[in-house]
Protein backbone atom coordinates (compact mmCIF):
# COMPACT_ATOMS: atom_id res chain seq x y z
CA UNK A 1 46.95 -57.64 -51.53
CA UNK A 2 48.55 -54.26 -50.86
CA UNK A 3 46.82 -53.05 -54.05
CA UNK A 4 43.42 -53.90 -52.80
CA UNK A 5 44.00 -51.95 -49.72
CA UNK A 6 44.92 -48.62 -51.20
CA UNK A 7 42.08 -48.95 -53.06
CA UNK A 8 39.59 -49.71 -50.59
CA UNK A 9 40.85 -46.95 -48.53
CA UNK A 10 40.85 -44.64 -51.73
CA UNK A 11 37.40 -45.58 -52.30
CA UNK A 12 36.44 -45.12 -48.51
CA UNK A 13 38.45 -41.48 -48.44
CA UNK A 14 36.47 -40.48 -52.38
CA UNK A 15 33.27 -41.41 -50.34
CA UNK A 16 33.59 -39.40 -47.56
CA UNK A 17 35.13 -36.47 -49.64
CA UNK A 18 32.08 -37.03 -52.31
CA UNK A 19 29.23 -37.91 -50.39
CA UNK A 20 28.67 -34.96 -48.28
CA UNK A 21 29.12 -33.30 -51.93
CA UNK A 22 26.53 -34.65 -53.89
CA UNK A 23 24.17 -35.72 -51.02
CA UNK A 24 22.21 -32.56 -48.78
CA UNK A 25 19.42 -32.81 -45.97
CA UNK A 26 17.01 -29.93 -46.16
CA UNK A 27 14.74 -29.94 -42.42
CA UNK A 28 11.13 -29.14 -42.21
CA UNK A 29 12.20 -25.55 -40.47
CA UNK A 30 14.52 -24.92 -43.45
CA UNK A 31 14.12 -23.75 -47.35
CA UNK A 32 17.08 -24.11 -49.80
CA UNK A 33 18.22 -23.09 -53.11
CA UNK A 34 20.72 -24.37 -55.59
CA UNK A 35 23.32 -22.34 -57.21
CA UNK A 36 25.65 -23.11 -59.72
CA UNK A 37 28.40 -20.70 -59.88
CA UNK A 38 26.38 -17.95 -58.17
CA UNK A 39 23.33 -18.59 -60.87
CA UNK A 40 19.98 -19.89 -59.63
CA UNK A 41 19.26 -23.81 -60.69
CA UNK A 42 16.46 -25.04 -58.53
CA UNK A 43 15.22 -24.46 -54.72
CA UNK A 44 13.53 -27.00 -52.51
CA UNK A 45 10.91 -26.16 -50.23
CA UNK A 46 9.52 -29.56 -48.35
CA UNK A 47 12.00 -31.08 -45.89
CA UNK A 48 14.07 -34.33 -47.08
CA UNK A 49 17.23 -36.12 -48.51
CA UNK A 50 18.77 -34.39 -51.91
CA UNK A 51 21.29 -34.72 -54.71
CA UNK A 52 23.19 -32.14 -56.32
CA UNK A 53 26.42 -31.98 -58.54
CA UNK A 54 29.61 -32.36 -56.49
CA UNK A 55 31.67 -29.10 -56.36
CA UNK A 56 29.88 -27.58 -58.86
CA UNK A 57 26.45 -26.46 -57.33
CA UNK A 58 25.95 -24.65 -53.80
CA UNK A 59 23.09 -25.03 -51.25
CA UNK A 60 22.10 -21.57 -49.65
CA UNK A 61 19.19 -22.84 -46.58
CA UNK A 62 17.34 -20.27 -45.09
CA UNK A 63 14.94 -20.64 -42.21
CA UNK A 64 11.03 -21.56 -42.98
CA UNK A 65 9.75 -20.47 -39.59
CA UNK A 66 8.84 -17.04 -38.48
CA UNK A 67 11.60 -14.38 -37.64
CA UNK A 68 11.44 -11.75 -35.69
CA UNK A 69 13.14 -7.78 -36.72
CA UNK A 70 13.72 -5.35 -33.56
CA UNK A 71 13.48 -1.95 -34.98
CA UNK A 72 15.24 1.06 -33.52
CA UNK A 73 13.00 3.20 -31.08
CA UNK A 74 12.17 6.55 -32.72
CA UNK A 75 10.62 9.60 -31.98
CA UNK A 76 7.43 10.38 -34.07
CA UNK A 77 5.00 13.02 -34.30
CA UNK A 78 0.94 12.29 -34.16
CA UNK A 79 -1.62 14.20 -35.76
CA UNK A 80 -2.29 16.37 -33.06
CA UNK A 81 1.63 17.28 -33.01
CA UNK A 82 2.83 15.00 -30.00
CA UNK A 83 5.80 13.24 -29.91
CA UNK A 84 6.25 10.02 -28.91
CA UNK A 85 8.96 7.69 -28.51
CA UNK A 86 7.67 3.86 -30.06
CA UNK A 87 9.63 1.19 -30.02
CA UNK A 88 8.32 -1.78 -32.33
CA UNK A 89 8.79 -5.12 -34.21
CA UNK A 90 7.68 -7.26 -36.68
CA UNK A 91 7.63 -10.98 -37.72
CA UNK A 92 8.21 -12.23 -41.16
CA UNK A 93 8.61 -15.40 -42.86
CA UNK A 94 10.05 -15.99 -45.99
CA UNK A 95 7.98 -17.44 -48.73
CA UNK A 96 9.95 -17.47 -52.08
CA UNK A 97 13.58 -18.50 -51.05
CA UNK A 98 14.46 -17.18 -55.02
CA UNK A 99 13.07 -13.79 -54.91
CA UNK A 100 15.00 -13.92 -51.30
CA UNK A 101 18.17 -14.79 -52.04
CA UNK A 102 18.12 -12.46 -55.29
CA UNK A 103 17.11 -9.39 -53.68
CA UNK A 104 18.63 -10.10 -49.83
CA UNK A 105 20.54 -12.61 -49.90
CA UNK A 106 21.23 -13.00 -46.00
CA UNK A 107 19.13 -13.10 -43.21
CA UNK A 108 21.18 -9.89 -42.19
CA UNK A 109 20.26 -7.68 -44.60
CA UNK A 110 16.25 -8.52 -44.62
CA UNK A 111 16.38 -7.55 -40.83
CA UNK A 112 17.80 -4.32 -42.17
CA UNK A 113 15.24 -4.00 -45.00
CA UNK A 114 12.44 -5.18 -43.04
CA UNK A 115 13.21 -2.42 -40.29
CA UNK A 116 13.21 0.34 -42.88
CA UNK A 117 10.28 -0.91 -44.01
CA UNK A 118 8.15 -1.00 -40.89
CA UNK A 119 9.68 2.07 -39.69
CA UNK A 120 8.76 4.27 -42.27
CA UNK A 121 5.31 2.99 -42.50
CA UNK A 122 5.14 3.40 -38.96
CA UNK A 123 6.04 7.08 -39.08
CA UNK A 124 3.46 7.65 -42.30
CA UNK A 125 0.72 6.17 -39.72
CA UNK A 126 1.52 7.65 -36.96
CA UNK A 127 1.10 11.10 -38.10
CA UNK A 128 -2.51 10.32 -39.25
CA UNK A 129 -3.59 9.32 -35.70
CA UNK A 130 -4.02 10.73 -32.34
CA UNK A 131 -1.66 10.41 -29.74
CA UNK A 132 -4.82 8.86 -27.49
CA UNK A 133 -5.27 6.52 -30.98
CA UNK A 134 -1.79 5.22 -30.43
CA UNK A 135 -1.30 4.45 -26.31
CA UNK A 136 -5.37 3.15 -26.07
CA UNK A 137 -7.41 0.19 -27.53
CA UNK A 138 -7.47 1.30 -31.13
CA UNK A 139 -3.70 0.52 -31.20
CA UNK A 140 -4.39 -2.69 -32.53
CA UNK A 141 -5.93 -1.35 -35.61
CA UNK A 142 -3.17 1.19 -35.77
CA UNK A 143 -0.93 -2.17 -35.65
CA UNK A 144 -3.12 -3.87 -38.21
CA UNK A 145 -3.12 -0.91 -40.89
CA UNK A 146 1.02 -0.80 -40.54
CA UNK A 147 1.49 -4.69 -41.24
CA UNK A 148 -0.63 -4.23 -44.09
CA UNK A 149 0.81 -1.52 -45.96
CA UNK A 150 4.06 -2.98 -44.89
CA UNK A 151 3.12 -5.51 -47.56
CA UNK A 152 3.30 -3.90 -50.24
CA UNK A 153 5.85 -2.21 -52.26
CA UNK A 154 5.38 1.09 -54.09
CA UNK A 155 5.91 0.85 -57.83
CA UNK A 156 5.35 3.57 -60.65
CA UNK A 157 2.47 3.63 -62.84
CA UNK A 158 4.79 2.26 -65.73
CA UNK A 159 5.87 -0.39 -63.32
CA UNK A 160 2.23 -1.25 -63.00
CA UNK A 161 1.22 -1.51 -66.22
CA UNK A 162 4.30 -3.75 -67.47
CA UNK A 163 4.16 -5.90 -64.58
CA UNK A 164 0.11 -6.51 -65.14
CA UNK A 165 -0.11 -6.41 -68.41
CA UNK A 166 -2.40 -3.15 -67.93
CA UNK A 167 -4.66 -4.69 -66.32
CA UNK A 168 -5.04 -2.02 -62.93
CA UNK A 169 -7.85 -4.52 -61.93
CA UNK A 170 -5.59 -7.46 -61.33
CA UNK A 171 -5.90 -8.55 -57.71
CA UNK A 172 -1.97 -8.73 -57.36
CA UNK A 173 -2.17 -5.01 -57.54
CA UNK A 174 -2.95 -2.29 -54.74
CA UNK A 175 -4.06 1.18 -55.98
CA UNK A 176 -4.61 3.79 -53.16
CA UNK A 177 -6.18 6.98 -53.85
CA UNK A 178 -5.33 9.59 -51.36
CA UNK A 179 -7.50 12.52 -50.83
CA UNK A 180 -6.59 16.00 -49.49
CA UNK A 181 -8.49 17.29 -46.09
CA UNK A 182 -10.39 20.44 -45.78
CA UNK A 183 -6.98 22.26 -44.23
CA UNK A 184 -4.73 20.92 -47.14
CA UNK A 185 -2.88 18.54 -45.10
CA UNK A 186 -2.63 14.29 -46.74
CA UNK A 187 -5.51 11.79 -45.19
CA UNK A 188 -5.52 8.07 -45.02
CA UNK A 189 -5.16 6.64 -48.38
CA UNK A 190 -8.23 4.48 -49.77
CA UNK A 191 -8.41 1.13 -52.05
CA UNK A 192 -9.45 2.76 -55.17
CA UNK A 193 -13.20 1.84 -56.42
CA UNK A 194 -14.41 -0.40 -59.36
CA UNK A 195 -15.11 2.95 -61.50
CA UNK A 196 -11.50 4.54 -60.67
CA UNK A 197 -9.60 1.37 -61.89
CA UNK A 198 -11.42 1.09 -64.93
CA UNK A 199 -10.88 4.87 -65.40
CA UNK A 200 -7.13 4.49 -64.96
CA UNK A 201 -6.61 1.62 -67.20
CA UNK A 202 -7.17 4.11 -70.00
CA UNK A 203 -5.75 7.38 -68.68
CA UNK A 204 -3.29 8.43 -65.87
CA UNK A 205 -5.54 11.30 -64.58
CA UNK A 206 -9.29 10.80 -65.07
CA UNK A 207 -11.60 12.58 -64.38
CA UNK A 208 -13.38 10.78 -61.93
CA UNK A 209 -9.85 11.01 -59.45
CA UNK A 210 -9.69 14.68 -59.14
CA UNK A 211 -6.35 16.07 -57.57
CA UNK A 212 -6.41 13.09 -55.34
CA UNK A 213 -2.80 11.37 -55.41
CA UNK A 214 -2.60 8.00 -56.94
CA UNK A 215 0.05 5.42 -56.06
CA UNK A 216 0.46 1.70 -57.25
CA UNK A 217 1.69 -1.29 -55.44
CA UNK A 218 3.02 -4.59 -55.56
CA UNK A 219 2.60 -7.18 -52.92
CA UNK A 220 6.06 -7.13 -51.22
CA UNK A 221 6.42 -11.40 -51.64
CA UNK A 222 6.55 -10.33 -55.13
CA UNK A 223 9.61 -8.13 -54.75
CA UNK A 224 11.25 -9.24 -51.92
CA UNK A 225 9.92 -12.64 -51.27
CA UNK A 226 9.28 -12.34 -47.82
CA UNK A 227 5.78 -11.67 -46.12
CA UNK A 228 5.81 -9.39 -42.92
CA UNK A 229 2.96 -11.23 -40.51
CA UNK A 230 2.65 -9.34 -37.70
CA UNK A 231 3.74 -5.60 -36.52
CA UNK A 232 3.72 -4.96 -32.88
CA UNK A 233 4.22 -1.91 -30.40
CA UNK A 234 6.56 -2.89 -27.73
CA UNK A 235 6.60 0.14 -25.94
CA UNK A 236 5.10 3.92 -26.38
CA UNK A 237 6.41 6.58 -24.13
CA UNK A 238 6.85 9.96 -24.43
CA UNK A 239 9.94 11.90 -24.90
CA UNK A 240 12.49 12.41 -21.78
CA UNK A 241 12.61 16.16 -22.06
CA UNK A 242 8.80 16.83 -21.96
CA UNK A 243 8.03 13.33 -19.55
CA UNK A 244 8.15 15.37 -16.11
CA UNK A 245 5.65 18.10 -17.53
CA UNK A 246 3.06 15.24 -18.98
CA UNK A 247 3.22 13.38 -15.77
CA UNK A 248 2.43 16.37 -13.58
CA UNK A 249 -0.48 17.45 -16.29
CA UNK A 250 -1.43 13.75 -15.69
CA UNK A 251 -1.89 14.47 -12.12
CA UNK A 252 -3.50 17.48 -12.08
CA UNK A 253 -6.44 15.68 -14.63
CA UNK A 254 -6.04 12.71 -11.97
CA UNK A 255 -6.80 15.03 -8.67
CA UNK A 256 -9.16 16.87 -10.69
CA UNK A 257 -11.16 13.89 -11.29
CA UNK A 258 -10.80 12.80 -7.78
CA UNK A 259 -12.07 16.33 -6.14
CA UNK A 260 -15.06 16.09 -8.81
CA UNK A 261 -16.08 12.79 -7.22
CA UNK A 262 -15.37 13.32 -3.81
CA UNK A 263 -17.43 16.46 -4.42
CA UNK A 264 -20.29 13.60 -6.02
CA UNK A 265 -19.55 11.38 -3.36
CA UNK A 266 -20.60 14.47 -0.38
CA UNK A 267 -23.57 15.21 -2.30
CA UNK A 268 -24.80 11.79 -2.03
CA UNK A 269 -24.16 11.35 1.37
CA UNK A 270 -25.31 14.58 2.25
CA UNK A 271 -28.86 13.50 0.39
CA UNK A 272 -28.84 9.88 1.45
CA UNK A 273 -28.21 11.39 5.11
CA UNK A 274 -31.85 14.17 4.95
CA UNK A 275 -33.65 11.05 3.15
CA UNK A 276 -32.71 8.91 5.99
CA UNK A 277 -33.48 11.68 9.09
CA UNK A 278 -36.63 12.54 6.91
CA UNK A 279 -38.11 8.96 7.01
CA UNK A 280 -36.87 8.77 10.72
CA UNK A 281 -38.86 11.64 12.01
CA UNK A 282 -41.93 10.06 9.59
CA UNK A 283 -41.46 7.24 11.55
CA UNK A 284 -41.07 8.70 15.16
CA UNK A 285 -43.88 10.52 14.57
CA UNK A 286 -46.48 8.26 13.14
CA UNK A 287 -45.23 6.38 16.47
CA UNK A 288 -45.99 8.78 18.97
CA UNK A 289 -49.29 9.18 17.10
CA UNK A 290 -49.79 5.65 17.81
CA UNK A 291 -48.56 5.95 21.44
CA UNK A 292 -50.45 8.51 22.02
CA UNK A 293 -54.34 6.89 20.56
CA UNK A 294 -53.34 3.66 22.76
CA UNK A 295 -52.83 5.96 25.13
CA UNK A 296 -55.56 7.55 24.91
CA UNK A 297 -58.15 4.51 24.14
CA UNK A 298 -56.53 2.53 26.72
CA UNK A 299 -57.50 5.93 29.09
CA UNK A 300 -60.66 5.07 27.91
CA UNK A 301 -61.22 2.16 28.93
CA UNK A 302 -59.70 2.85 32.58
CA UNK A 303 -62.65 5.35 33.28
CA UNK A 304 -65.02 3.22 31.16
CA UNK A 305 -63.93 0.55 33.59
CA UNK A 306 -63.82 2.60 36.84
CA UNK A 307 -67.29 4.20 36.16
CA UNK A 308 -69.18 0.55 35.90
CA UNK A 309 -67.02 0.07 38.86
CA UNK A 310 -68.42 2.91 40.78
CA UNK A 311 -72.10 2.07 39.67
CA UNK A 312 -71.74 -0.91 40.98
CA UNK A 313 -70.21 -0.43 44.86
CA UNK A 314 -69.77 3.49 45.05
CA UNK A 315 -69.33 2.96 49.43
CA UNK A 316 -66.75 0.29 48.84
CA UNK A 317 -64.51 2.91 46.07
CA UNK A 318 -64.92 5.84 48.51
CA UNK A 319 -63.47 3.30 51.40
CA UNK A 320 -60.50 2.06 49.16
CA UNK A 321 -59.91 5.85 48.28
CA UNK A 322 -60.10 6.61 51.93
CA UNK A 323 -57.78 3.87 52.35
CA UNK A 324 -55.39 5.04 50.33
CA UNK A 325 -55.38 8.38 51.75
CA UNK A 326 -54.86 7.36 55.48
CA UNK A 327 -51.88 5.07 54.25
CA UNK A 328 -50.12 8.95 52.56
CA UNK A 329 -51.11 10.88 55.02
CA UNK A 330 -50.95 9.12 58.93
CA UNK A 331 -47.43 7.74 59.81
CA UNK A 332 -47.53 8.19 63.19
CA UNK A 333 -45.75 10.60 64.18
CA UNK A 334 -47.53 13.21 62.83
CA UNK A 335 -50.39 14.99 64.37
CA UNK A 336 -53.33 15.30 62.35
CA UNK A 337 -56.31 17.64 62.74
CA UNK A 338 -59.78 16.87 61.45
CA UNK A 339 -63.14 18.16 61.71
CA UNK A 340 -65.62 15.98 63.21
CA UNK A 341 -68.12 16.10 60.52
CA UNK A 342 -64.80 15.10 57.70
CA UNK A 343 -65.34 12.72 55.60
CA UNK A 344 -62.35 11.37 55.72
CA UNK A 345 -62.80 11.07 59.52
CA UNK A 346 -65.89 9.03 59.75
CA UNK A 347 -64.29 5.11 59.05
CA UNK A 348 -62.37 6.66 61.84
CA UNK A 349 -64.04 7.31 64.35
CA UNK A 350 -66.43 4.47 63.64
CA UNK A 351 -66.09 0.53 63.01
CA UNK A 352 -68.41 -1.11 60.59
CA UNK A 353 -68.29 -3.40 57.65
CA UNK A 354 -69.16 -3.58 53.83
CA UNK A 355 -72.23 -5.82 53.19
CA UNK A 356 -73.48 -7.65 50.18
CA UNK A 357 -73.79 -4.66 48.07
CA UNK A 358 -70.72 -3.28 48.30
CA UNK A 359 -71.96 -0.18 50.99
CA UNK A 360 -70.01 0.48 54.31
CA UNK A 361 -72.31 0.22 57.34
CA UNK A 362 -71.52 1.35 60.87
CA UNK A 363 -72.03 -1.30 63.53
């Protein structure tokens, strides 16, 4: 009986000692390889439960998902010889764990690879652009055109030619022709044509490429076994010592801009301002125009009126105008002084009445 328990427990002790040994989980956010004494045996790339020798073999797991590499802020010169301070990163993701492990072995030192990498193709872009290319919209290409050449891997021509059998047409190769400008200075490198591969898979210098410089590359999976997805610009400012001077040249432009459309803005109202006074003296005008015709018609028609009037009872207007004249003139206290023949005197001196037609006639 005492037998059977040291054995069971020996047997429960070997399985927790050998289990964790030969059995190994791999996640669906993880790669792994095998090693065997430090050599390569197999790697495992979907997530699930798998066996492997006891004490003998090694599991190395690396992460599937995308990482992220902070590169140091540096100070780089455009094209039109500004500098600027840019401070970048870039994502990755590693796709062969074997080429990984081989050439980086730790997540460490890819961050440090992958940060040399993007920073010196950062720099080689930079100079070829503007400093306006950089801080405005066209970044993104600027960003675009660094991730890509950050993917591949410069190799010599001998490189090339043993690692593609020749072949400078293969589509797992990059040649990029760069062309000198007019002033001598390096432009934008090119994908070279049709023509200029099939020219180079016989000769290093044909004809057809001129003194144009000629560099091969290999995808950078291929070499390192990682692929860099994404470069990005956190940050572009310009150097401390020369901030204060940009900033006050900013201004300047800024107030210069202003005065020119405050300057705009005066004109305008200036013009808007005669157009206005222009239609409203058009319109006072054409109004007293039309004030004065009615005016003028309705005149008119007052004497039109007041001559049928007088045609019609001429006595009885002369006594409403005498009327009229007694009511100004006698108030009584004044003393008033007429000639007995007056005209004005005579429905004084006299009564009488206005008959039928309108005619005064003395009793």
């Amino acid at each position: 009986m005492p037998r059977l328990i040291i054995s069971i427990v020996v047997i429960i002790v070997a399985a927790f000692i050998l289990i964790p040994q030969a059995f190994f989980t791999v996640d669906e956010t993880q790669l792994a390889i095998v090693t065997r004494f430090g050599a390569f045996q197999r790697d495992y790339r979907s997530p699930g439960l798998y066996v492997k020798q006891p004490f003998v073999e090694t599991v190395v797991k690396m992460d599937s998902r995308l990482l992220r590499v902070d590169a140091q802020p540096a100070s780089l010169l455009t094209s039109d010889k500004r500098n600027l301070v840019i401070d970048a990163y870039a994502r990755y993701r590693i796709i062969d764990p074997l080429k990984f492990f081989q050439r980086l072995r730790t997540e460490n030192e890819a961050v440090s690879r992958v940060s040399d990498i993007v920073n010196s193709q950062l720099r080689r872009e930079v100079a070829l652009d503007t400093q306006s290319e950089v801080i405005s919209e066209t970044r993104e290409q600027v960003m675009g055109r660094i991730a890509e050449a950050s993917n591949r891997s410069e190799i010599t021509r001998q490189q090339a030619i043993e690692l593609f059998g020749g072949n400078m047409r293969d589509l797992r190769l990059t040649v990029i022709i760069t062309e000198e400008t007019a002033e001598g200075l390096a432009s934008r490198g090119r994908p070279a044509t049709i023509a200029e591969l099939n020219a180079l898979n016989s000769e290093e210098r044909p004809e057809i490429i001129g003194t144009a410089a000629v560099a091969y590359y290999q995808p950078l999976v291929d070499e390192l076994g990682i692929e860099i997805i994404d470069v990005r610009m956190k940050r572009a400012d310009f150097p401390t010592e020369i901030e204060a001077s940009v900033f006050a040249r900013m201004r300047a432009e800024r107030a210069r801009i202003a005065e020119g459309l405050r300057a705009e803005g005066t004109q305008r109202d200036r013009e808007i301002r005669a157009e206005v006074d222009r239609d409203v003296q058009i319109i006072l005008e054409t109004a007293n125009g039309t004030s004065a015709r009615l005016r003028g018609e309705a005149e008119q028609e007052a004497i039109t009126i007041l001559a049928e009037a007088l045609e019609k009872a001429p006595e009885f207007y002369e006594f409403r105008r005498s009327l009229e004249a007694y009511e100004r003139i006698i108030d009584g206290q004044s003393l008033i002084v007429l000639e007995s023949d007056s005209d004005l005197f005579k429905y004084l001196q006299s009564s009488g009445v206005i008959n039928e037609d309108g005619e005064y006639v003395g009793r």
